[in-house]
N, C-alpha and C. Protein backbone atom coordinates (compact mmCIF):
# COMPACT_ATOMS: atom_id res chain seq x y z
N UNK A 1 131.57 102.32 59.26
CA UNK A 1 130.34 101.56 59.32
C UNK A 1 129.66 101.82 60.67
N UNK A 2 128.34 102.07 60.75
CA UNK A 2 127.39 101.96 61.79
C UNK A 2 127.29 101.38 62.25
N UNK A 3 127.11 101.14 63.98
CA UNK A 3 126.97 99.62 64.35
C UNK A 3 125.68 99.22 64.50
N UNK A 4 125.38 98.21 64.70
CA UNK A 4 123.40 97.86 64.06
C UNK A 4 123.15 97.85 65.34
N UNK A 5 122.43 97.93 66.08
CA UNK A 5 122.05 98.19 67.44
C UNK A 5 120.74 96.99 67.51
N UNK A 6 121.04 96.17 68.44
CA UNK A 6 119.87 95.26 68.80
C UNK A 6 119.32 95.63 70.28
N UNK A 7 117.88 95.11 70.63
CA UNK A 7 117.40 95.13 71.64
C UNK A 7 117.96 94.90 72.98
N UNK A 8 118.76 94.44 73.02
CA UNK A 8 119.58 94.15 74.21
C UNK A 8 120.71 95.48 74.48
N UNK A 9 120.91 96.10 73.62
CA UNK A 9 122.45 97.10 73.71
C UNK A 9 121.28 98.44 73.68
N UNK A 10 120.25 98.95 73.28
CA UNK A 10 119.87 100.24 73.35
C UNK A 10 119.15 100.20 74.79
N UNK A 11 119.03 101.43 75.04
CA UNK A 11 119.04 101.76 76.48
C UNK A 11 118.10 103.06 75.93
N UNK A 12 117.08 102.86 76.84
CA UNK A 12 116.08 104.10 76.38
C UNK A 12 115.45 104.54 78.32
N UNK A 13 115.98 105.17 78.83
CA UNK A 13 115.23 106.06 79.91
C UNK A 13 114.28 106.84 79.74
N UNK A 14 113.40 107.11 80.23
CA UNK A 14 112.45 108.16 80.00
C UNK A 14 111.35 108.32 81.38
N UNK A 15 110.52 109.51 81.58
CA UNK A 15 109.49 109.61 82.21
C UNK A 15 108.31 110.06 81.78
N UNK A 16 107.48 109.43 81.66
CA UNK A 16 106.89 109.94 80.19
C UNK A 16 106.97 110.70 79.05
N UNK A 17 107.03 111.48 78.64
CA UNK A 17 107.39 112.20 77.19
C UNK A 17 108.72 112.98 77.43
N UNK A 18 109.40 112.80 78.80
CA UNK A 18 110.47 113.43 78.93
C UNK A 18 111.65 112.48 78.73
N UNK A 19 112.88 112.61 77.83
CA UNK A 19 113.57 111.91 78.04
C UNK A 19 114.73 111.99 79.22
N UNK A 20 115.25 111.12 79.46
CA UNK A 20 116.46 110.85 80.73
C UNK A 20 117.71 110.49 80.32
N UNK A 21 117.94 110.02 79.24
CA UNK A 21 119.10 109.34 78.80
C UNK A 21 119.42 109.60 77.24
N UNK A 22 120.00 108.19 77.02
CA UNK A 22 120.07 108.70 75.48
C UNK A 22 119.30 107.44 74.83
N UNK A 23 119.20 107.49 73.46
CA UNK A 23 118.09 106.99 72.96
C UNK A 23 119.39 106.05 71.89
N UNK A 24 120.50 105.87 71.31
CA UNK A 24 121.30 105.35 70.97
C UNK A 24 122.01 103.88 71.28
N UNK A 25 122.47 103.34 71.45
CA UNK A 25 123.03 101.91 71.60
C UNK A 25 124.84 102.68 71.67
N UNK A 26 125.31 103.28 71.03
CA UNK A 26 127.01 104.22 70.96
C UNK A 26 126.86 105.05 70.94
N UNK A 27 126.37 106.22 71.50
CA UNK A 27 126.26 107.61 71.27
C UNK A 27 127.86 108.35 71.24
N UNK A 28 128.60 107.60 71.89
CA UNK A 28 129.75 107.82 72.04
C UNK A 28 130.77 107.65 70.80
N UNK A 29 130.12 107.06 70.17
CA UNK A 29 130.81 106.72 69.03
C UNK A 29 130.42 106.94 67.39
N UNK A 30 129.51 107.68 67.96
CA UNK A 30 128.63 108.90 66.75
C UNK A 30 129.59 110.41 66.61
N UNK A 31 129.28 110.39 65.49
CA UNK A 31 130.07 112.00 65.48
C UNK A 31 128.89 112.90 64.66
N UNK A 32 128.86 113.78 65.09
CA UNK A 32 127.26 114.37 64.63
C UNK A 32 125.92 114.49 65.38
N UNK A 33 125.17 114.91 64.36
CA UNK A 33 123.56 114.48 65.12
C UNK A 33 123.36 113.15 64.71
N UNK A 34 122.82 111.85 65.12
CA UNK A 34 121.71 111.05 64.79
C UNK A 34 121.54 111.00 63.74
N UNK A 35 121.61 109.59 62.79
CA UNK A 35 121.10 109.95 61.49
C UNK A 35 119.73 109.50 61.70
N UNK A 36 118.62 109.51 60.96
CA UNK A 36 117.24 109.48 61.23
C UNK A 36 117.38 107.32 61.19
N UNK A 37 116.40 107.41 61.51
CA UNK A 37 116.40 105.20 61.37
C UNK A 37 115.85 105.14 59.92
N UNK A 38 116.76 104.01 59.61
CA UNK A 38 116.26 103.45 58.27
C UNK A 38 115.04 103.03 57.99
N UNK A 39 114.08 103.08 56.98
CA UNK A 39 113.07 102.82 56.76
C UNK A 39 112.93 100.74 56.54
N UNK A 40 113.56 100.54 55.78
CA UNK A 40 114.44 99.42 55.20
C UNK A 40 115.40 99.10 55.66
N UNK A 41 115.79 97.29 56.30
CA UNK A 41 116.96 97.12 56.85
C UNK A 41 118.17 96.83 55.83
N UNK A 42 118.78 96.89 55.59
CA UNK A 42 120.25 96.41 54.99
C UNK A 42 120.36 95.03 54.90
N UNK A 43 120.95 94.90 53.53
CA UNK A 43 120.90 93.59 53.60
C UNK A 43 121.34 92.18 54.36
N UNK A 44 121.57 91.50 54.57
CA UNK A 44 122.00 90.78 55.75
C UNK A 44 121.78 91.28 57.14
N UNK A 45 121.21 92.57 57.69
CA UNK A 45 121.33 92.87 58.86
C UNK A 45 119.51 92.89 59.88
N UNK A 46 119.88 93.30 61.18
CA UNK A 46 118.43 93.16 61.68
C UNK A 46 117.73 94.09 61.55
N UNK A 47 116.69 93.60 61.58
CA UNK A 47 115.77 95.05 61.35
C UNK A 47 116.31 96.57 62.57
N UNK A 48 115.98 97.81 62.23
CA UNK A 48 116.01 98.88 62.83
C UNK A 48 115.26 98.80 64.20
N UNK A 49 115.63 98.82 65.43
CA UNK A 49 114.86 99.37 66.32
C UNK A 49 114.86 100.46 67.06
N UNK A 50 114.00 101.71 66.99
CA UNK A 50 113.42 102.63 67.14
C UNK A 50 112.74 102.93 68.68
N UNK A 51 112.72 104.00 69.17
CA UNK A 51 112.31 104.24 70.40
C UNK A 51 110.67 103.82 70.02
N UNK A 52 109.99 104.21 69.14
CA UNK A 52 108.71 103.75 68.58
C UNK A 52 108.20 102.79 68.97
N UNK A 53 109.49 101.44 68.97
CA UNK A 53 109.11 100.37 68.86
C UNK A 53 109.33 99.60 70.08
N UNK A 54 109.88 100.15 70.74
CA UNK A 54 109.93 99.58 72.28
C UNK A 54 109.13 99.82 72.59
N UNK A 55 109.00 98.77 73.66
CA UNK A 55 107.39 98.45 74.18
C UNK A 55 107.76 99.72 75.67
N UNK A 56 106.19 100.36 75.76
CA UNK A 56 106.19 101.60 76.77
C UNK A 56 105.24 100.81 77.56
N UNK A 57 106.08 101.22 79.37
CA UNK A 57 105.58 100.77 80.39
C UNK A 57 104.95 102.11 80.95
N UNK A 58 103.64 102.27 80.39
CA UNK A 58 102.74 103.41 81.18
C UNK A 58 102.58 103.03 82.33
N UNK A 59 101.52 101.82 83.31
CA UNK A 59 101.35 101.72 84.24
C UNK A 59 102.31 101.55 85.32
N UNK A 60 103.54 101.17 85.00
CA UNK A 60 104.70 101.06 86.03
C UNK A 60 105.70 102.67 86.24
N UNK A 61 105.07 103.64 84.78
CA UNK A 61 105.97 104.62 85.01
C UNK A 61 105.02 105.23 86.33
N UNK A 62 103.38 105.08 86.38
CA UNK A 62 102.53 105.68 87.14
C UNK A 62 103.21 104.83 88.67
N UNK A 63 103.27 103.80 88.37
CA UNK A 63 103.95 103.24 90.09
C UNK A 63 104.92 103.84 90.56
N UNK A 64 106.05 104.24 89.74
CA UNK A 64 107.39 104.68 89.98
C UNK A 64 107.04 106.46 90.31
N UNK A 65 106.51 107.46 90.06
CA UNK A 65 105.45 108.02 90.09
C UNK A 65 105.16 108.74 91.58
N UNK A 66 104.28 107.26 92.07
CA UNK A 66 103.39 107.02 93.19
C UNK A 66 104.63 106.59 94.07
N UNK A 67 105.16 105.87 94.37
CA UNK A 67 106.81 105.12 94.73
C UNK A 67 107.41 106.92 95.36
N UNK A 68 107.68 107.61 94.37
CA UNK A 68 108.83 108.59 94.60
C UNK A 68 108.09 109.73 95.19
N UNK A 69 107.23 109.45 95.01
CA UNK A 69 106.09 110.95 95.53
C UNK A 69 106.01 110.36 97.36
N UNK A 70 105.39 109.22 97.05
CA UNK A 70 105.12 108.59 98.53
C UNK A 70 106.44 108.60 100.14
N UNK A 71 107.97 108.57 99.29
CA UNK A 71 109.09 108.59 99.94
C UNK A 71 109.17 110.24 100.05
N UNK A 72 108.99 110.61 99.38
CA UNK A 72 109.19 112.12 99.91
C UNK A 72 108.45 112.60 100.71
N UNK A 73 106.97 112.07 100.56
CA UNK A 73 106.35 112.62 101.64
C UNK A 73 106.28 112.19 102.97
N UNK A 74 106.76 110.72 103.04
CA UNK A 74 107.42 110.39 104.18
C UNK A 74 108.07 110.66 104.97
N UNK A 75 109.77 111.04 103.83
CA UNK A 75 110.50 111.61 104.92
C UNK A 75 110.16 113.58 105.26
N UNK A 76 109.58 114.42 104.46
CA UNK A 76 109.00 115.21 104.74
C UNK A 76 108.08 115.23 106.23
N UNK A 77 107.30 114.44 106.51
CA UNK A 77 106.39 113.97 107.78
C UNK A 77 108.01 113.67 108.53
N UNK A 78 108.46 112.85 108.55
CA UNK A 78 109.44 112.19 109.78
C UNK A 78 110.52 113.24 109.56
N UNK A 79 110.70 114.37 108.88
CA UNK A 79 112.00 114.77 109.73
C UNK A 79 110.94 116.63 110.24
N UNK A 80 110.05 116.56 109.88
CA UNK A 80 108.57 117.82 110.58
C UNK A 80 108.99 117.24 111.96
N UNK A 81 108.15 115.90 112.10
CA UNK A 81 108.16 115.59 113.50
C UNK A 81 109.02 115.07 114.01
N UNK A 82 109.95 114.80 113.73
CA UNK A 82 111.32 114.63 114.68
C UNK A 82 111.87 116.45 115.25
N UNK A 83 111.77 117.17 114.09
CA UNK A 83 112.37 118.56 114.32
C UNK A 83 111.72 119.12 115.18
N UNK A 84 110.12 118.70 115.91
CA UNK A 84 109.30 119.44 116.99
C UNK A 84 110.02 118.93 118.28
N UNK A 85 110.71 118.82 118.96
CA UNK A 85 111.23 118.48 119.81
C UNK A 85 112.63 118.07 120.22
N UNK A 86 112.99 117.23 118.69
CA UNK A 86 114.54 117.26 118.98
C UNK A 86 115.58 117.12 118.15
N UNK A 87 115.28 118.12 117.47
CA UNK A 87 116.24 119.19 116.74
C UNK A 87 117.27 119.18 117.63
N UNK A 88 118.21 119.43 116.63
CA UNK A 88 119.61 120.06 116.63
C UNK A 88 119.77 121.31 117.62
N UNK A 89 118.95 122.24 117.26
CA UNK A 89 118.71 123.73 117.77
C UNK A 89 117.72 123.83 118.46
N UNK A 90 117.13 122.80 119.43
CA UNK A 90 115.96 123.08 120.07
C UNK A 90 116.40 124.04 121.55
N UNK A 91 117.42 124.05 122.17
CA UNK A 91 117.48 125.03 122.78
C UNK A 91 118.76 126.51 122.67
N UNK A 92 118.72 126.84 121.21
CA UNK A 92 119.51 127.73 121.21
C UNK A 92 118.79 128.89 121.22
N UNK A 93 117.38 129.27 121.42
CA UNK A 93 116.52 130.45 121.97
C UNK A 93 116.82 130.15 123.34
N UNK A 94 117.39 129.43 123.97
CA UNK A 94 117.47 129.28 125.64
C UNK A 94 119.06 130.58 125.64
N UNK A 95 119.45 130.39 124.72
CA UNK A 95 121.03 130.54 124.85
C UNK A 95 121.02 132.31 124.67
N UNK A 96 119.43 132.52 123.65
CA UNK A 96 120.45 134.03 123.01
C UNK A 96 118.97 134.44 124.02
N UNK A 97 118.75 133.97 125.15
CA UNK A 97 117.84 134.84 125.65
C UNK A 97 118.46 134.99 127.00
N UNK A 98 119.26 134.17 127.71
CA UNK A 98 119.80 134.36 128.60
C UNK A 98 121.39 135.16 128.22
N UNK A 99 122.09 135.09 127.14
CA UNK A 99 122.75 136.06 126.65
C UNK A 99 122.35 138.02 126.78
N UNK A 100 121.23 137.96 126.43
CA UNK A 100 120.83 139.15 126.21
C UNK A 100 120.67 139.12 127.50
N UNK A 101 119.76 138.58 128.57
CA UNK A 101 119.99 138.92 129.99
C UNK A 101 121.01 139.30 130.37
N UNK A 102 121.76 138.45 130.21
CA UNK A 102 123.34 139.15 130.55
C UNK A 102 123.98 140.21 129.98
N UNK A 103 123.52 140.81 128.95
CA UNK A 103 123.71 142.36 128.44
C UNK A 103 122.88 143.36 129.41
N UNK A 104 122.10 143.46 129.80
CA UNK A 104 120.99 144.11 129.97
C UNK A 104 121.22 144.05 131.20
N UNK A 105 121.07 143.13 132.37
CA UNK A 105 120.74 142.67 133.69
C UNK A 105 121.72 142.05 134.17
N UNK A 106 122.68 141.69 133.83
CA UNK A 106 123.99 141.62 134.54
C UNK A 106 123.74 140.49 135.58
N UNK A 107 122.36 139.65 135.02
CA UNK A 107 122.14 137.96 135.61
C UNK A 107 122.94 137.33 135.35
N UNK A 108 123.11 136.57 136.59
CA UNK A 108 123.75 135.03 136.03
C UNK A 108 122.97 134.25 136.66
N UNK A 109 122.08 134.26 136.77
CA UNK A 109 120.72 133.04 137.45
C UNK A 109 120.78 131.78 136.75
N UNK A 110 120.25 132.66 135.24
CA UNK A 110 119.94 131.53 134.54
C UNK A 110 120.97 130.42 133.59
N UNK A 111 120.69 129.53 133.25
CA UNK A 111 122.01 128.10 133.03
C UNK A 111 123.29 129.22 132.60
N UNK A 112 123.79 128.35 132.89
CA UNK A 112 125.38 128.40 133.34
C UNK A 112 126.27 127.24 132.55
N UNK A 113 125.45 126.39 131.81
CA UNK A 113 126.34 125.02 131.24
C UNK A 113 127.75 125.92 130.34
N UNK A 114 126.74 126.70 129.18
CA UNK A 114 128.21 126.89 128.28
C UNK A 114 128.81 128.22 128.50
N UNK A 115 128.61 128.40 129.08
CA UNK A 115 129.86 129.70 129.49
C UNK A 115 129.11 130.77 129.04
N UNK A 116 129.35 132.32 129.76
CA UNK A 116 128.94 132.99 129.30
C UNK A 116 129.53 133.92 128.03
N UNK A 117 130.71 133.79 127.61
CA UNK A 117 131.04 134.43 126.19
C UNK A 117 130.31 134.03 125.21
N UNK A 118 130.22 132.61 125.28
CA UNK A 118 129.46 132.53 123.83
C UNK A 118 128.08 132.97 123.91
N UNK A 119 127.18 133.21 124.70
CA UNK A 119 126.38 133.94 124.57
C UNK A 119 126.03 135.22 124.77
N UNK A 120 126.85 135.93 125.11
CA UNK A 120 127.09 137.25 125.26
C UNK A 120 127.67 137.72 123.55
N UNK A 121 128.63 136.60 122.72
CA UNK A 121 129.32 136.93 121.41
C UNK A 121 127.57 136.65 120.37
N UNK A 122 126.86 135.69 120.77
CA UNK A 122 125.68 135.46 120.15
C UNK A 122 125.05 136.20 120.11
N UNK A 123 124.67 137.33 120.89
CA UNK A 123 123.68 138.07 121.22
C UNK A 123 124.13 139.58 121.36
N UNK A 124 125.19 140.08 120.32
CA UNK A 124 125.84 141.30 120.34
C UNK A 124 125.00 142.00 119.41
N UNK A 125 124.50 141.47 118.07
CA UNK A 125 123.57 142.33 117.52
C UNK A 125 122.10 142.77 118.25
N UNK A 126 121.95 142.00 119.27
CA UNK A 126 120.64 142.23 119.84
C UNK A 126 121.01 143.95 120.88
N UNK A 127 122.36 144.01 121.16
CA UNK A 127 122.88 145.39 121.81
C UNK A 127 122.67 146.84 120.19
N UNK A 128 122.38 146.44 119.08
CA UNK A 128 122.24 147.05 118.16
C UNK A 128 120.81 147.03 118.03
N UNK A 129 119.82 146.18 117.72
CA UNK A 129 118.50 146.25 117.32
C UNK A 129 117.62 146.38 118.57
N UNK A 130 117.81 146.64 119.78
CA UNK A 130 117.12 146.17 120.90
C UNK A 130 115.58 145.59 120.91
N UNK A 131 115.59 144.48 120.69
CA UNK A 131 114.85 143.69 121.05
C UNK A 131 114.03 143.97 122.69
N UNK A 132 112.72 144.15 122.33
CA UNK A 132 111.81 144.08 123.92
C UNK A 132 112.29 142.88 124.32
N UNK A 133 112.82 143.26 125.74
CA UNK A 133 113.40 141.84 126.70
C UNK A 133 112.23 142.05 128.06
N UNK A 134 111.71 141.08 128.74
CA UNK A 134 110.92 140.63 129.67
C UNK A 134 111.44 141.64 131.05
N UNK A 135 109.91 141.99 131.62
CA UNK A 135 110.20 143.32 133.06
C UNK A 135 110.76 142.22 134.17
N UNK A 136 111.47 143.21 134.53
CA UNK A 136 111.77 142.66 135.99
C UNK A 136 111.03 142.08 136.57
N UNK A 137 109.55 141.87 136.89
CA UNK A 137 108.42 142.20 137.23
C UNK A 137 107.83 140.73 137.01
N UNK A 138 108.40 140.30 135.89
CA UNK A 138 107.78 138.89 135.39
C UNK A 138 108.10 137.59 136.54
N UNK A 139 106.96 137.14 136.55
CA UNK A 139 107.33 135.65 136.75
C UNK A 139 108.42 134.84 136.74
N UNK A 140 108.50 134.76 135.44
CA UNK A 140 109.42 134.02 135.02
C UNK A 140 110.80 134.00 135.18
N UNK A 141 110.79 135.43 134.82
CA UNK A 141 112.19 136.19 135.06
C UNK A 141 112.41 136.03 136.79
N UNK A 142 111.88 136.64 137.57
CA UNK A 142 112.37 137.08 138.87
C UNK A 142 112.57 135.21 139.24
N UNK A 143 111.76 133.96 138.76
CA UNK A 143 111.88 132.71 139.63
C UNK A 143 113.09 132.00 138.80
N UNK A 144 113.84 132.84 137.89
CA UNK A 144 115.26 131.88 137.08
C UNK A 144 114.69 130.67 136.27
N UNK A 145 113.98 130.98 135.46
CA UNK A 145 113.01 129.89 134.92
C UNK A 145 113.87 130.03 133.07
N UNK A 146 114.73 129.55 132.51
CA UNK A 146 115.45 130.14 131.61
C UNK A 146 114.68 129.68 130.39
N UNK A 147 114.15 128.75 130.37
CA UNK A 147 113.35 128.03 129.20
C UNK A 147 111.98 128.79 128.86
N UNK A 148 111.14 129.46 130.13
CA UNK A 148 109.94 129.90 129.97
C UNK A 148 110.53 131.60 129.65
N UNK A 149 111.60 132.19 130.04
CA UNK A 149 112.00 133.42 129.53
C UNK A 149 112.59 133.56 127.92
N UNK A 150 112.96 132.49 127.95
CA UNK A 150 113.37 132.09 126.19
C UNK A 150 112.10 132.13 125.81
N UNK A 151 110.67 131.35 125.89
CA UNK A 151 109.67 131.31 125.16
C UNK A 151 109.52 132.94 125.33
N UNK A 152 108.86 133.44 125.98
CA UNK A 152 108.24 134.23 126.27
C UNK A 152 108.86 135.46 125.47
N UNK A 153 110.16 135.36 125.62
CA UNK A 153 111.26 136.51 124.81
C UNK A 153 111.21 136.42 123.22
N UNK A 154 110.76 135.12 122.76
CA UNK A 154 110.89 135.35 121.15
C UNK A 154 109.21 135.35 121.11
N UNK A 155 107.97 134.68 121.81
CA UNK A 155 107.11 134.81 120.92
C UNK A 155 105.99 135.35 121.63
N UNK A 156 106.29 136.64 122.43
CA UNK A 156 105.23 137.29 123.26
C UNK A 156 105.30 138.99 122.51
């Protein structure tokens, strides 16, 4: 026997014409496809209810919508502008530019915090592709300025 499914036990998800869930009250306890809904209820039992017949919340699916669009673009904006300044990686162009100095120029002017292997191990493919590195000649370079030789090294 089928179990009669009332308004309270079916569960209907959807986003507009797309469904999300299942449209059943036991799906679990169906074997098969779906039989189609009765036209006519059975005797003693409640009438059939049908995805048809549930009442559709258009204007709240448009809120929910507006809701999920609005949070994304939120955190889209707040993690843009958090990432202009203080990122995770905001100074690891400091690292593979004074690395490569230290391939090249045999400086140790510039920072000194993390040791020089790891940036010398960072900056081993740059001994393969050679990258234009800043003249002797520069500003920047000759006054140990490590932040303005990092800019200058990736976007000049």
């Amino acid at each position: 026997m089928k179990p009669i499914p009332s308004p309270a036990t079916i569960t209907r998800f959807s986003l507009g014409s797309l469904p999300l869930g299942f449209h059943s009250a036991t799906p679990w306890a169906q074997s098969g496809p779906p039989a189609p809904p009765s036209t006519t209820p059975a005797a003693g039992s409640a009438p059939a209810v049908t995805s048809a017949s549930l009442p559709r919340s258009g204007p709240a699916v448009n809120w929910v919508r507006l809701a999920v669009f609005a949070l994304l673009a939120l955190h889209a904006t707040l993690a843009w502008t958090a990432s202009l300044g203080k990122g995770q990686s905001f100074d690891e162009g400091l690292h593979l530019a004074v690395g490569y100095n230290l391939w090249l120029n045999g400086d140790y002017r510039m920072e000194g915090a993390n040791g020089d292997f790891v940036k010398r191990w960072a900056t081993l493919p740059y001994l393969v592709s050679r990258p234009h590195f800043l003249a002797a000649d520069d500003p920047f370079w000759r006054a140990g300025a490590p932040y303005e030789v990092a800019h200058r090294f990736f976007f000049s």
